[in-house]
C-alpha atoms as a PDB file:
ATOM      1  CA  UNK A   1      12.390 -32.098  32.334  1.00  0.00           C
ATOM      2  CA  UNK A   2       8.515 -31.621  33.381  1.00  0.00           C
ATOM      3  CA  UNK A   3       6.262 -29.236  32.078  1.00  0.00           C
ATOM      4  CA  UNK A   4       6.136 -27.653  35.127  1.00  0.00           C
ATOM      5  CA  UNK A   5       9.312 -26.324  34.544  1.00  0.00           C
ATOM      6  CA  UNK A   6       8.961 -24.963  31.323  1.00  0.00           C
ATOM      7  CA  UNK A   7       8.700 -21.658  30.738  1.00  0.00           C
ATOM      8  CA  UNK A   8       9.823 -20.475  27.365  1.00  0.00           C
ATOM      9  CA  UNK A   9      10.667 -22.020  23.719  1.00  0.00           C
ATOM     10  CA  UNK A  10      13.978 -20.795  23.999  1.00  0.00           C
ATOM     11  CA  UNK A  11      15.392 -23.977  25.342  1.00  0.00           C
ATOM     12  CA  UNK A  12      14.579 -25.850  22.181  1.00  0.00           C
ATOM     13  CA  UNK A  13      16.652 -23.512  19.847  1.00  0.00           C
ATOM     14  CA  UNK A  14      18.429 -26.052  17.390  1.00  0.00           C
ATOM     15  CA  UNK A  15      17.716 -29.235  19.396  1.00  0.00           C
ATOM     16  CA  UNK A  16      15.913 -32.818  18.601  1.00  0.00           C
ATOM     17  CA  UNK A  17      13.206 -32.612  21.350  1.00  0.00           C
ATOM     18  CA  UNK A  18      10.847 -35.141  22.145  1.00  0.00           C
ATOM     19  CA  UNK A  19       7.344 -34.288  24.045  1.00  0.00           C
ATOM     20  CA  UNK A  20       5.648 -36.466  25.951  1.00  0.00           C
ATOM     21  CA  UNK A  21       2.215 -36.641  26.676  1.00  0.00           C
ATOM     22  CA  UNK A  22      -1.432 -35.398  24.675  1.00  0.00           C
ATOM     23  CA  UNK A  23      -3.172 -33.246  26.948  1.00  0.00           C
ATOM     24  CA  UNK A  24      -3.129 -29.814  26.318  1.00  0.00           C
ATOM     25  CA  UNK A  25       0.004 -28.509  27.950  1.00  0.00           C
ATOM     26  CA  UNK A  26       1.936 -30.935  25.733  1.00  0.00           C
ATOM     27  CA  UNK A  27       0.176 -30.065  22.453  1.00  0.00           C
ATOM     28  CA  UNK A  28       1.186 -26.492  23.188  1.00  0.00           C
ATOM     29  CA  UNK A  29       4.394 -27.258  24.179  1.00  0.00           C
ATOM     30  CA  UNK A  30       4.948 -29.464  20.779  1.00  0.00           C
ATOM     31  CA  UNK A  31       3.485 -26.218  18.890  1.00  0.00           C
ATOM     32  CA  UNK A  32       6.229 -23.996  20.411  1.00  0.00           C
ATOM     33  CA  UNK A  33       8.731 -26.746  19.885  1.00  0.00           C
ATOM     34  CA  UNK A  34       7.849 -26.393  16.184  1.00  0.00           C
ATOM     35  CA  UNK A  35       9.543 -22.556  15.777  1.00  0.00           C
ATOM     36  CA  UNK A  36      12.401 -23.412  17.700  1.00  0.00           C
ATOM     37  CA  UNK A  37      13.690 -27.110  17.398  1.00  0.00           C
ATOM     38  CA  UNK A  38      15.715 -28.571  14.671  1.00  0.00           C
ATOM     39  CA  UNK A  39      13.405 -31.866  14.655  1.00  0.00           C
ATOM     40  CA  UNK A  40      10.319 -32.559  16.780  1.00  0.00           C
ATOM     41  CA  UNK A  41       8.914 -36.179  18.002  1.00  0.00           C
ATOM     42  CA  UNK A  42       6.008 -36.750  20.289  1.00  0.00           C
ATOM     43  CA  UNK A  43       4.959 -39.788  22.191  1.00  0.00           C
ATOM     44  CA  UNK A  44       1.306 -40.146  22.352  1.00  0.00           C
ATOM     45  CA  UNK A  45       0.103 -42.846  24.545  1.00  0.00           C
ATOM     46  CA  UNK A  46      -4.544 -42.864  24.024  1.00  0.00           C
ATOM     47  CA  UNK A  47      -6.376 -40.447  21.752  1.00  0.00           C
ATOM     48  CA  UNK A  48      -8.646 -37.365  22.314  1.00  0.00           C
ATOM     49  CA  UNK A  49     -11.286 -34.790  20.685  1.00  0.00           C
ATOM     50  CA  UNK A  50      -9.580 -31.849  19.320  1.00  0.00           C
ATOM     51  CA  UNK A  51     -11.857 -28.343  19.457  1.00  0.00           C
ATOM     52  CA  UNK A  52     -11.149 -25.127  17.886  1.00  0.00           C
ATOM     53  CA  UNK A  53     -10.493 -22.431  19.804  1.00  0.00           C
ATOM     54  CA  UNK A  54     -12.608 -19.628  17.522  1.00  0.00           C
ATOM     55  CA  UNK A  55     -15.719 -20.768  16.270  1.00  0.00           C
ATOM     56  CA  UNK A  56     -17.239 -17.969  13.707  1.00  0.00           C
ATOM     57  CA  UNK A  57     -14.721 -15.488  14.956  1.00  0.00           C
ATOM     58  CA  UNK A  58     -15.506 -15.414  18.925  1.00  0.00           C
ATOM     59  CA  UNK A  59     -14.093 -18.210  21.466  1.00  0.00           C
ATOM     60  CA  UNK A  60     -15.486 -21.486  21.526  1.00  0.00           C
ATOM     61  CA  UNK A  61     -16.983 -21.710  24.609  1.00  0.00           C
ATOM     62  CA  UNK A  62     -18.567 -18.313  24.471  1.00  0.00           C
ATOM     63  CA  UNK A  63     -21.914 -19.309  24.575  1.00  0.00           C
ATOM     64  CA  UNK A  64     -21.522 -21.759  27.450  1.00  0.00           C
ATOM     65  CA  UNK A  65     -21.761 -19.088  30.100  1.00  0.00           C
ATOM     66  CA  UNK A  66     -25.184 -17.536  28.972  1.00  0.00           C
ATOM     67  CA  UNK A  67     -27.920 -19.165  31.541  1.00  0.00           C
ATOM     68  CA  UNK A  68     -30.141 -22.190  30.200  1.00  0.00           C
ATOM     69  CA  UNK A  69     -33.271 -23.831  31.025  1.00  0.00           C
ATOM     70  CA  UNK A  70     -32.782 -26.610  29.747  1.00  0.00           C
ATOM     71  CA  UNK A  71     -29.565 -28.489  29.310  1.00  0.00           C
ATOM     72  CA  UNK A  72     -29.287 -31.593  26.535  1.00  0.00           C
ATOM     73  CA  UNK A  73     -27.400 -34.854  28.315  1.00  0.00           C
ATOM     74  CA  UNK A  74     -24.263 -35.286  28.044  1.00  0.00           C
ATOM     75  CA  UNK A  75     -24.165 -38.608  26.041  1.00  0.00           C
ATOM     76  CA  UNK A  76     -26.518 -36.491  23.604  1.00  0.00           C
ATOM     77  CA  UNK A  77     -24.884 -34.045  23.164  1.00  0.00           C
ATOM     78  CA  UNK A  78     -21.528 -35.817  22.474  1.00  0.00           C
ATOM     79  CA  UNK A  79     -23.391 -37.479  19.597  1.00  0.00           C
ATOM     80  CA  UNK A  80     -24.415 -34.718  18.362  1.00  0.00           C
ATOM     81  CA  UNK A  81     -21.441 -32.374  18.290  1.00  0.00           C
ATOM     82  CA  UNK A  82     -18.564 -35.270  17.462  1.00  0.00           C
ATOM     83  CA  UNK A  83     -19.946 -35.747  14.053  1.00  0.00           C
ATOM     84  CA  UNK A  84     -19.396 -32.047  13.203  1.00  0.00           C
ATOM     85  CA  UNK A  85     -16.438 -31.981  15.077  1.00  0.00           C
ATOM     86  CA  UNK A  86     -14.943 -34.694  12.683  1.00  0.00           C
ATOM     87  CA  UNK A  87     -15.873 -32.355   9.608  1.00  0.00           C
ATOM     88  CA  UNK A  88     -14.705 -29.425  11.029  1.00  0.00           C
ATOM     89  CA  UNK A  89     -11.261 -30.067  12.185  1.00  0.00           C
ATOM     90  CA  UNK A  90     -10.922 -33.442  10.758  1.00  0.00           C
ATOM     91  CA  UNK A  91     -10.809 -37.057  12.558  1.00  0.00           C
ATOM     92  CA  UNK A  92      -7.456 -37.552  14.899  1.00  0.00           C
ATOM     93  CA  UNK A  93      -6.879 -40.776  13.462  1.00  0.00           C
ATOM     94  CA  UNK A  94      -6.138 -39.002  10.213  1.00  0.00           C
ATOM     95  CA  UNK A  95      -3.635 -37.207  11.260  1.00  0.00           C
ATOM     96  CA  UNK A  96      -1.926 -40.323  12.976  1.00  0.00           C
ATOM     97  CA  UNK A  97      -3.277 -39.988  15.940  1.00  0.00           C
ATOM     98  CA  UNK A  98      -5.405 -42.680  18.457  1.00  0.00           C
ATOM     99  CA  UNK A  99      -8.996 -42.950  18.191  1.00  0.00           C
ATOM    100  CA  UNK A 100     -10.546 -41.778  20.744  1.00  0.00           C
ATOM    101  CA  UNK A 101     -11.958 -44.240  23.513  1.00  0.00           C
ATOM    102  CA  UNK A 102     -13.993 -41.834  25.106  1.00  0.00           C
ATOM    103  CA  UNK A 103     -16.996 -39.638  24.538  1.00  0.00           C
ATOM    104  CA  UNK A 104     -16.455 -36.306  23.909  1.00  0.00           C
ATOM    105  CA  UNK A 105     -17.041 -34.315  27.220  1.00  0.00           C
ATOM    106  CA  UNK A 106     -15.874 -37.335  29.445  1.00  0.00           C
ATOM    107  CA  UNK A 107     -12.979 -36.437  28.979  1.00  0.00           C
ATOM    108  CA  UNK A 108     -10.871 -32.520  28.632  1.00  0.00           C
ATOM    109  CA  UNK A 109     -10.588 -32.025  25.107  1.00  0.00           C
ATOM    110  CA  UNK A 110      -7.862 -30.295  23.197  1.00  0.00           C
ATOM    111  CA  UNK A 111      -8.135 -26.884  22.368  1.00  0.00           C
ATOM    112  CA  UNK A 112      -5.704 -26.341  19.750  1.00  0.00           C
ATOM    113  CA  UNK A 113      -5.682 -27.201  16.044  1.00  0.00           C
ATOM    114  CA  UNK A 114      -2.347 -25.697  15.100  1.00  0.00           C
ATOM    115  CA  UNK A 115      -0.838 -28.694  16.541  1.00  0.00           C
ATOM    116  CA  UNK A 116      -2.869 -31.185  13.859  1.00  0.00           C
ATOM    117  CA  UNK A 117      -1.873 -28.509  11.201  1.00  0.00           C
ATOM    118  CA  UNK A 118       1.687 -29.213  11.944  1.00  0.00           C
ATOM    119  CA  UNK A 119       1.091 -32.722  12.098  1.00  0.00           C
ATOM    120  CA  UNK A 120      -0.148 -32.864   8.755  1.00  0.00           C
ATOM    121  CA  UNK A 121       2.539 -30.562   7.327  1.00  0.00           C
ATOM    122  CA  UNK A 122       5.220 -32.957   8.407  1.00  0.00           C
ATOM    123  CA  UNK A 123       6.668 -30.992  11.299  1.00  0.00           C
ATOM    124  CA  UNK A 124       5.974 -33.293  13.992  1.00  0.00           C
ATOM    125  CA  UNK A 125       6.959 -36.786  14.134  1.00  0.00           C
ATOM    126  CA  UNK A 126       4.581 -39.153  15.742  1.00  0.00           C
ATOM    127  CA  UNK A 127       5.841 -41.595  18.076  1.00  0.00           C
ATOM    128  CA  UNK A 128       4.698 -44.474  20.423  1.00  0.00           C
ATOM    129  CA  UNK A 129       5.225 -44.406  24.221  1.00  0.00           C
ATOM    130  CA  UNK A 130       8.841 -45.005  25.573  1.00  0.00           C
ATOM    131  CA  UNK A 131      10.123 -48.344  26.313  1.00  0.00           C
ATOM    132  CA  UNK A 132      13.639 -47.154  27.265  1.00  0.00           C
ATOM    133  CA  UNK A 133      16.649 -44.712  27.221  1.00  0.00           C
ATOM    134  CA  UNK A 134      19.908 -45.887  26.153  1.00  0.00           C
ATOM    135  CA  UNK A 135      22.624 -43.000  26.390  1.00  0.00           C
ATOM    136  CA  UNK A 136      21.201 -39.821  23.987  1.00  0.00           C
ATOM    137  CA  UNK A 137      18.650 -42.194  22.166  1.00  0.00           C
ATOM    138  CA  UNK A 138      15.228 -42.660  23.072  1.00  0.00           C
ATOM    139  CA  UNK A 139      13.980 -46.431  22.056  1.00  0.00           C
ATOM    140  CA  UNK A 140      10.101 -46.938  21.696  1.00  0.00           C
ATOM    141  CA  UNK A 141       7.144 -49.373  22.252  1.00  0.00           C
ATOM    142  CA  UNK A 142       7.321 -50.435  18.603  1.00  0.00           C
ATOM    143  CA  UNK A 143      10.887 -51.069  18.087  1.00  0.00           C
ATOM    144  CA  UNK A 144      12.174 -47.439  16.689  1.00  0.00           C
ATOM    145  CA  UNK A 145      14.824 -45.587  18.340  1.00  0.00           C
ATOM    146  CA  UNK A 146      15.903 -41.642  17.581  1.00  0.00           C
ATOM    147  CA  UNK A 147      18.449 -39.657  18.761  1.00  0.00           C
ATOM    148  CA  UNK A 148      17.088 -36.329  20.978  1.00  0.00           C
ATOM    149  CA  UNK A 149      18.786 -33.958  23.089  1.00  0.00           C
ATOM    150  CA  UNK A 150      15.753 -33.090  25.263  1.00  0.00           C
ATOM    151  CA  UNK A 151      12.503 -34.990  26.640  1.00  0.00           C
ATOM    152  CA  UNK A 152       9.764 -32.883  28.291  1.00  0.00           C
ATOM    153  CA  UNK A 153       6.924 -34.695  30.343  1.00  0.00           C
ATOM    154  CA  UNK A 154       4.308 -33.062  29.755  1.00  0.00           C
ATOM    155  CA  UNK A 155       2.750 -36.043  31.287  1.00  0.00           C
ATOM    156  CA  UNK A 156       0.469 -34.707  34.198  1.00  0.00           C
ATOM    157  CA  UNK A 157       0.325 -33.051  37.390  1.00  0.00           C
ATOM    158  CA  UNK A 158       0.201 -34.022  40.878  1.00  0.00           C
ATOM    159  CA  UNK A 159      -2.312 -31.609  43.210  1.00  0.00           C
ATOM    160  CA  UNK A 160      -0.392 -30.224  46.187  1.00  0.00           C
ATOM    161  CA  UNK A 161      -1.110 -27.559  47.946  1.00  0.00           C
ATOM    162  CA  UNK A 162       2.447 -27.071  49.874  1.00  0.00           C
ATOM    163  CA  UNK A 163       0.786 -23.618  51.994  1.00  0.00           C
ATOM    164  CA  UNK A 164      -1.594 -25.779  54.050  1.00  0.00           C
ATOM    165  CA  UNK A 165       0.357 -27.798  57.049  1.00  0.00           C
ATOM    166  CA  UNK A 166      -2.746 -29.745  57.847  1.00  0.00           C
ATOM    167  CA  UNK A 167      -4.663 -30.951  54.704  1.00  0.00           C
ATOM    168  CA  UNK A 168      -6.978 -33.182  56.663  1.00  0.00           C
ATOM    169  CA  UNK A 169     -10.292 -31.079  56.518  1.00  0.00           C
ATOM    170  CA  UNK A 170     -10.112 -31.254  52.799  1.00  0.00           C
ATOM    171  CA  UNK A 171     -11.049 -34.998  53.039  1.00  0.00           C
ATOM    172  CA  UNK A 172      -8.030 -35.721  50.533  1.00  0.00           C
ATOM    173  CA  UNK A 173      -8.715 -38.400  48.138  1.00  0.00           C
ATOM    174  CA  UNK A 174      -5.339 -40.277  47.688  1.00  0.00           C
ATOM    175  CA  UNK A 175      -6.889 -42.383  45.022  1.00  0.00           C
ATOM    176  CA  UNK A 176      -8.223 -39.272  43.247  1.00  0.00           C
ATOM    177  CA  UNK A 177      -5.212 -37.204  44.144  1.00  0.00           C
ATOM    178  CA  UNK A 178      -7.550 -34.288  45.134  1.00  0.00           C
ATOM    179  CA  UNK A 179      -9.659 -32.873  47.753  1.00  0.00           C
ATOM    180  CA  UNK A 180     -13.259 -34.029  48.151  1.00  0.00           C
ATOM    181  CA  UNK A 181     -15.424 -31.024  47.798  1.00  0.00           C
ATOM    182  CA  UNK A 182     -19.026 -30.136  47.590  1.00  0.00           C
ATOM    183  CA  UNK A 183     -19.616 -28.424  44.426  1.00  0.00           C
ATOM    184  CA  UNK A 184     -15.419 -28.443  43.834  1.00  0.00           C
ATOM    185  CA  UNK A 185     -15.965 -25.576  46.647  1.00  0.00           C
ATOM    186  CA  UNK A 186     -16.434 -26.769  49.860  1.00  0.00           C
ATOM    187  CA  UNK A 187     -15.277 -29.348  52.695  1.00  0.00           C
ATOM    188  CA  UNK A 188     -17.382 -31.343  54.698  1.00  0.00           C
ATOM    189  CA  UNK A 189     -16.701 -29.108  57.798  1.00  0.00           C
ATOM    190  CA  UNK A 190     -17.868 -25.927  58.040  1.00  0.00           C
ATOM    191  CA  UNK A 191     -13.708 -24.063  58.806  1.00  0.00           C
ATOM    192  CA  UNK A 192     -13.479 -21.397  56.968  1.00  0.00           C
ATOM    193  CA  UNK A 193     -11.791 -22.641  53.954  1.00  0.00           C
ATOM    194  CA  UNK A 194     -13.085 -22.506  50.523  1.00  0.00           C
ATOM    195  CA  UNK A 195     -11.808 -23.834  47.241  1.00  0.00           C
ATOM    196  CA  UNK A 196     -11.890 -21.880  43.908  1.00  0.00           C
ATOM    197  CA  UNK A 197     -10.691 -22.971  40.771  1.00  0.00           C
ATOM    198  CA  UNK A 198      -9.565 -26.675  41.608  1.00  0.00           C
ATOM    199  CA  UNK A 199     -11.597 -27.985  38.532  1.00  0.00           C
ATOM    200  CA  UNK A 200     -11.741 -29.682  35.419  1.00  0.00           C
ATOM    201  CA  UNK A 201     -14.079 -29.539  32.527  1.00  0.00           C
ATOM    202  CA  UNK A 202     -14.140 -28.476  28.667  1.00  0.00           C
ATOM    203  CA  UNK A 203     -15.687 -24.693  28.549  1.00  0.00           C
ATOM    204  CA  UNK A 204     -15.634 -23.865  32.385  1.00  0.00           C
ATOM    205  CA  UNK A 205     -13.087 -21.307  31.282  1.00  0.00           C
ATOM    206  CA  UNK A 206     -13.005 -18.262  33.894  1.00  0.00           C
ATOM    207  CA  UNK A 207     -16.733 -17.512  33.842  1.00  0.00           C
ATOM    208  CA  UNK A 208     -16.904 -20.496  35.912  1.00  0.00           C
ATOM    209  CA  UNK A 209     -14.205 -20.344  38.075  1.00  0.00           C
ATOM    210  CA  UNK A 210     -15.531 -16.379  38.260  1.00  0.00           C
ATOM    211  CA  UNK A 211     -19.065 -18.173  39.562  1.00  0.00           C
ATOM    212  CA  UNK A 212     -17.205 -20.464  42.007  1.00  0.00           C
ATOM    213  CA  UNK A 213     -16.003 -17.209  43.719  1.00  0.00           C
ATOM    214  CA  UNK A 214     -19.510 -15.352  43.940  1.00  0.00           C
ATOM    215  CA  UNK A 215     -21.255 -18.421  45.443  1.00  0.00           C
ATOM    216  CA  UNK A 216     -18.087 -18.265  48.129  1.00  0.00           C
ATOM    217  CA  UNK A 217     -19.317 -14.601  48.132  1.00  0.00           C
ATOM    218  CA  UNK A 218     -22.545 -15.543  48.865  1.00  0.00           C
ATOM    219  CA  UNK A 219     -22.346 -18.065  51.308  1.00  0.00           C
ATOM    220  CA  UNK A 220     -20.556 -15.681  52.983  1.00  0.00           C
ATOM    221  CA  UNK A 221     -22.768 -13.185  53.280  1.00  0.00           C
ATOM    222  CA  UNK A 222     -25.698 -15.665  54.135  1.00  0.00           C
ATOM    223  CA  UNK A 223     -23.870 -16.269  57.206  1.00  0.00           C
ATOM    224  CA  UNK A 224     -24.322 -13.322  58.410  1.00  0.00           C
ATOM    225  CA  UNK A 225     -27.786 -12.002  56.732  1.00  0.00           C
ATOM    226  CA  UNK A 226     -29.771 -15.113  56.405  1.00  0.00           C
ATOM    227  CA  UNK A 227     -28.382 -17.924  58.488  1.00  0.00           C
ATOM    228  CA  UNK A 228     -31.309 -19.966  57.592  1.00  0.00           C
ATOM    229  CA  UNK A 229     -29.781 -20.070  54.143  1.00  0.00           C
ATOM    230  CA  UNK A 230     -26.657 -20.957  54.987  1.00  0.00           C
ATOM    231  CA  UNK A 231     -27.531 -23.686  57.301  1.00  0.00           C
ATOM    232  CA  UNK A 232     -29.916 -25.213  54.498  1.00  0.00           C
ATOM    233  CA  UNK A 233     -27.028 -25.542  52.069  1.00  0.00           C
ATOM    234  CA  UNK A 234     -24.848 -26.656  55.239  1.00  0.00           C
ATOM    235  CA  UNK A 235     -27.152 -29.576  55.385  1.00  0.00           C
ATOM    236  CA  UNK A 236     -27.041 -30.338  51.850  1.00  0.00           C
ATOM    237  CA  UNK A 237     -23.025 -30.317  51.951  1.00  0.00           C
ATOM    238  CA  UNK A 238     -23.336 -33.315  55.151  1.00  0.00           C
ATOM    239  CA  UNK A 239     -26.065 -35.221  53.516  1.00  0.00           C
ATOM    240  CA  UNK A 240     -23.699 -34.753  49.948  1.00  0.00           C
ATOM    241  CA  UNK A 241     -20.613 -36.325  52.227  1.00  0.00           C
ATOM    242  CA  UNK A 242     -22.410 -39.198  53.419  1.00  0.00           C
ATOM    243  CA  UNK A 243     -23.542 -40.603  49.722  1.00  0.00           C
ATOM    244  CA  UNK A 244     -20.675 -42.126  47.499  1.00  0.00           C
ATOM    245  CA  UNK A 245     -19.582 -39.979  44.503  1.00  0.00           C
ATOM    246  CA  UNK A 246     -22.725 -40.232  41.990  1.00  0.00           C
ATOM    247  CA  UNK A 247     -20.711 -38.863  38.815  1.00  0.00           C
ATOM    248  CA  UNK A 248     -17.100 -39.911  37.070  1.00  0.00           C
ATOM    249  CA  UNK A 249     -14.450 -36.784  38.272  1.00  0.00           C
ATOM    250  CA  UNK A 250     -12.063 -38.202  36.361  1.00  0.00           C
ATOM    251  CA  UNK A 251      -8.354 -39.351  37.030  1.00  0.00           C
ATOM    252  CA  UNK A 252      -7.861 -36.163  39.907  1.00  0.00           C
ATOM    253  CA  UNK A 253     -12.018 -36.330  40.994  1.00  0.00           C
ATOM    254  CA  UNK A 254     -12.431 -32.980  39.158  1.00  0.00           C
ATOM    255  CA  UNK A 255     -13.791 -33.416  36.646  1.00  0.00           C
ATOM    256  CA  UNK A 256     -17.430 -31.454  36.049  1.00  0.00           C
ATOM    257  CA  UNK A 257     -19.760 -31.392  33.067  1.00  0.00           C
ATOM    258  CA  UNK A 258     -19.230 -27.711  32.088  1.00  0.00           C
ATOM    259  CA  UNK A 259     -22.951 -27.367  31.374  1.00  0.00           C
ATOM    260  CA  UNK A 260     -24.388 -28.941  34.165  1.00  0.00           C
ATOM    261  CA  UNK A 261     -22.192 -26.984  36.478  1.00  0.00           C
ATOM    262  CA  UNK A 262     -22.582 -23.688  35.569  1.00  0.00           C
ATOM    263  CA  UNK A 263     -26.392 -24.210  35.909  1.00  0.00           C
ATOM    264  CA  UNK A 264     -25.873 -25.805  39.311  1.00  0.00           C
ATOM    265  CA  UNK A 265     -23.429 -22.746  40.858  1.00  0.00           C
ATOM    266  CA  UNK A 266     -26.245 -20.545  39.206  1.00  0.00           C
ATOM    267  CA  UNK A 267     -29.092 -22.070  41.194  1.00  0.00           C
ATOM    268  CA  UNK A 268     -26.337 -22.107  44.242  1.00  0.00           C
ATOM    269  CA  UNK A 269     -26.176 -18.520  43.887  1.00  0.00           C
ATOM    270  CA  UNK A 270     -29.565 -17.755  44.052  1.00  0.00           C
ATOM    271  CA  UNK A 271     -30.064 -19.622  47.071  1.00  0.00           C
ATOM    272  CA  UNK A 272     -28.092 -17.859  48.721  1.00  0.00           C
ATOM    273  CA  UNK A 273     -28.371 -14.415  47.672  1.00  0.00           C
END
């Protein structure tokens, strides 16, 4: 089955289940899998960065949504923050895991250390990716084979949105496997039809997606109040169109530096209000 169906651990109640995928519906998933199951495997195919969730007590990413001046790069900031990141919850590798290949925020990272407490506790065997199924036994890229009862994919998603008939003013990238947006918000034509929430991006959390739906808001309102507004940013949105992508969205083109967003929907918003 798919992640997409899954909806509660009760289906692994005294099973050998095997997960696979790393993101972070699949390190979840294994976590449930760990009450339930009689034995748990997971295939893990590249590594990641692993955050905690609480960081003295309050969530994480807390104190990404209060406004900055000034923002630190990217690349800096990964340096910066993977060094403590390896002290604090430990390095993947240790654990069994891949090394990362990326930088910390190129990439999602996983919010969840329970998963690499299990790991070390022995609940979880590691596994490589699949090479092939023969009957109830799953045989892998390195020769082992175990016996499992269920396989989840928790393996990625594919963006659909089956309520539009006509998906052509969304500029659909079918490389990307997502719309092409201005800001993640809006088309290139000027229809009526916003986008909130179709994003990706370590610490956007719902203050973000919250500020995605004021600048909507406010565009909105410009239209009406202060057209001269609206048609400024309208320009900006045809003159974004016409330039090739300047920034990595990732494998689905949605993929937004949470820092560096929030400050641009900020200055967004007070354009237009």
């Amino acid at each position: 089955m798919h992640a997409k169906d899954y909806k509660t651990a009760d289906i692994f109640e005294g099973k050998r289940v095997l997960v696979v995928g790393m993101g972070n519906t699949g390190c979840d998933i294994v976590v449930d899998a760990v009450h339930r199951a009689k034995q748990v495997f997971w295939s893990v195919r590249g590594g990641n960065h692993f955050v905690p969730k609480f960081l003295a007590g309050k969530p994480a990413d807390e104190g990404n949504h209060r406004p900055r001046r000034f923002i630190i790069p990217k690349w800096l900031r990964a340096r910066l923050h993977e060094p403590i990141l390896r002290f604090v919850v430990g390095p993947p590798e240790r654990f069994g895991l891949p090394k990362p290949a990326h930088r910390l925020y190129d990439r999602t990272p996983i919010v969840n250390s329970l998963v690499l407490q299990h790991l070390g506790q022995g609940d979880v065997k590691l596994r490589p990716p699949i090479r092939a199924f023969d009957g109830q036994s799953v045989v892998f890229a390195d020769g082992r084979s175990d016996e499992v009862d269920l396989v989840l994919l928790a393996t990625g998603y594919r963006i659909t949105f089956p309520f539009l008939d006509d998906l052509r003013p969304l500029d659909w990238q079918d490389a990307a496997g997502a719309p092409k947006l201005f800001m993640n918000i809006f088309p290139r034509e000027d229809n009526g039809l916003f986008v909130a929430g179709l994003l990706e991006g370590a610490g956007v959390g719902w203050e973000g997606r919250a500020l995605q739906a004021r600048v909507i808001a406010a565009y909105l309102g410009a239209r009406a109040a202060r057209p001269e507004a609206a048609a400024a940013l309208r320009q900006d949105i045809t003159s974004w169109f016409q330039k090739p992508a300047a920034r990595d969205g990732g494998a689905h083109g949605l993929f937004v530096d949470f820092l560096a967003y929030k400050r641009d929907l900020q200055r967004l918003l007070a354009r237009l209000s």
